[in-house]
Protein backbone atom coordinates (compact mmCIF):
# COMPACT_ATOMS: atom_id res chain seq x y z
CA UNK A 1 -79.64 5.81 5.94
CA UNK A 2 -79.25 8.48 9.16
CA UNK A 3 -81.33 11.16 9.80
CA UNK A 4 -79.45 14.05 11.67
CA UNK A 5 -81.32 17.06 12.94
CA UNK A 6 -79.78 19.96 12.21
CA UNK A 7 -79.30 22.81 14.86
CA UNK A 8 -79.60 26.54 14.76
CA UNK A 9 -76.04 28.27 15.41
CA UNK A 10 -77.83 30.68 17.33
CA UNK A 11 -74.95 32.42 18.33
CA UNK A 12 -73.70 33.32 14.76
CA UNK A 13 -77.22 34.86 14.61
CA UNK A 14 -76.61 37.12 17.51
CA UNK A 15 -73.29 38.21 16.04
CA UNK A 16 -74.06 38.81 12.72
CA UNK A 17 -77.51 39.94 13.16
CA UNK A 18 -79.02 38.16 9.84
CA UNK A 19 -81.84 35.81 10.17
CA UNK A 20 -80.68 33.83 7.03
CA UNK A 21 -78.92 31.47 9.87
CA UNK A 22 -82.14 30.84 11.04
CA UNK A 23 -83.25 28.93 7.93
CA UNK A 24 -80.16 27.30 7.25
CA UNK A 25 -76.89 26.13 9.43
CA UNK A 26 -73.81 25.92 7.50
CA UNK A 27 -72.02 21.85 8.71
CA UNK A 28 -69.07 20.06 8.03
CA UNK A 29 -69.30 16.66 6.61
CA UNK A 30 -67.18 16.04 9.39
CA UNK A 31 -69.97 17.61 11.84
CA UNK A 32 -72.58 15.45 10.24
CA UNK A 33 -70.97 11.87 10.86
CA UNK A 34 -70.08 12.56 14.33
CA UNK A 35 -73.33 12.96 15.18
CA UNK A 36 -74.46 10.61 12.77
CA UNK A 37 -72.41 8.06 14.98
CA UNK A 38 -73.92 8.90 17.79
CA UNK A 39 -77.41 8.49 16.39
CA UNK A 40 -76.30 5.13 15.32
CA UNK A 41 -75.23 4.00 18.21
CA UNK A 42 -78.00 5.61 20.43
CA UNK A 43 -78.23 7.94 23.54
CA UNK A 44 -77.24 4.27 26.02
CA UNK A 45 -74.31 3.81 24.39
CA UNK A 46 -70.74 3.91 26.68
CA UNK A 47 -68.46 6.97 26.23
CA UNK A 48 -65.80 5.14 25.02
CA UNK A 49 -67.51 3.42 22.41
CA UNK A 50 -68.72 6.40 20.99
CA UNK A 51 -65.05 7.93 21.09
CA UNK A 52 -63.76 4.81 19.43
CA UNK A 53 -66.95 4.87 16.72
CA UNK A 54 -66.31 8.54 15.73
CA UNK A 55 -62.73 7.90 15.54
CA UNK A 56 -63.03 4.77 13.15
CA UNK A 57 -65.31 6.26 11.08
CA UNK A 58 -63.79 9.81 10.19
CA UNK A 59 -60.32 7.48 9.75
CA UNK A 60 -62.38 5.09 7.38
CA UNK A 61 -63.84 8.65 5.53
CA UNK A 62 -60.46 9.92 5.38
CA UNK A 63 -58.74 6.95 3.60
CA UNK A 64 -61.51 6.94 1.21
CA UNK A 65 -63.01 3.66 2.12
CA UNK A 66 -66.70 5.19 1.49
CA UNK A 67 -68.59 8.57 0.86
CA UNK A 68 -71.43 10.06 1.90
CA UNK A 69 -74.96 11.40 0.04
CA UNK A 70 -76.08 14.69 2.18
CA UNK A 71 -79.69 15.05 0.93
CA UNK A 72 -78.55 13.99 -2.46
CA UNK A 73 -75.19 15.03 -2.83
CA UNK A 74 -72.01 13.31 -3.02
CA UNK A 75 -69.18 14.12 -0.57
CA UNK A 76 -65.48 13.04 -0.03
CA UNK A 77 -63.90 15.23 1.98
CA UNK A 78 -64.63 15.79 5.87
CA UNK A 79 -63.76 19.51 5.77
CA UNK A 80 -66.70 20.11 2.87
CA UNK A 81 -69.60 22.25 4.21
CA UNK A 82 -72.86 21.62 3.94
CA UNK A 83 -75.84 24.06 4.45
CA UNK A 84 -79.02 22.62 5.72
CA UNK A 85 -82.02 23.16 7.77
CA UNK A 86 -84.43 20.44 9.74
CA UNK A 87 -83.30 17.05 8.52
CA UNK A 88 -80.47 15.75 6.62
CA UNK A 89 -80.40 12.29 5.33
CA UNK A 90 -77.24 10.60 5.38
CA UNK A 91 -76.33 7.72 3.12
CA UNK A 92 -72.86 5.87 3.28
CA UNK A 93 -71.66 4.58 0.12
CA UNK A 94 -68.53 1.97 -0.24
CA UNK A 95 -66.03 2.91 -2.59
CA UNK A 96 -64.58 -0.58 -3.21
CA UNK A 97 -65.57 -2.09 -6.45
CA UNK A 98 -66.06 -5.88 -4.79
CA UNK A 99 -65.54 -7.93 -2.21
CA UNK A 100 -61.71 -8.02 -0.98
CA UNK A 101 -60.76 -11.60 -1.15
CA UNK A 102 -58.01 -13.12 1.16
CA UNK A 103 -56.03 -15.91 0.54
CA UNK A 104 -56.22 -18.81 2.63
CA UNK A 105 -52.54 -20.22 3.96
């Protein structure tokens, strides 16, 4: 479980002038995991490791190898949005059945 605050798009306030953005930010999925990376890793953590993180785990989301739970929903698909204010829990689910066994030469 990840907890990702959730910013104001202040700027899409100013331009359309409704305060509704105010109480809730429309995300990504994708949005949500890179910064749920860098959470995960923490605010010490190289450059490049957080470039190679992010990039292993949208490649992992995109093949399908897990999905997420966004405050109790289900997503597959890094281009979903999500709209959310404050907090958003993040919970990464496996989508393989079992354990992968390999077989030993």
């Amino acid at each position: 479980m990840i907890q990702v605050t959730v910013p104001i798009d202040v700027g899409t306030i100013a331009q359309t002038g409704s305060s509704a953005f105010a109480l809730a930010t429309p995300l990504r999925v994708d949005e949500l995991l890179v910064s749920a990376v860098g959470i995960a890793l923490g605010e010490r953590a190289p450059q490049d490791k957080r470039e190679r993180g992010v990039r292993a785990t949208l490649a992992g989301f995109a093949e399908g190898r897990f999905v997420i739970d966004v405050n109790g929903r289900i997503f597959n698909r890094a281009d979903a949005v999500v709209v959310a204010s404050g907090i958003v829990v993040l919970r990464f689910f496996t989508t393989a059945r079992g354990r992968e066994r390999t077989a030993v030469p």
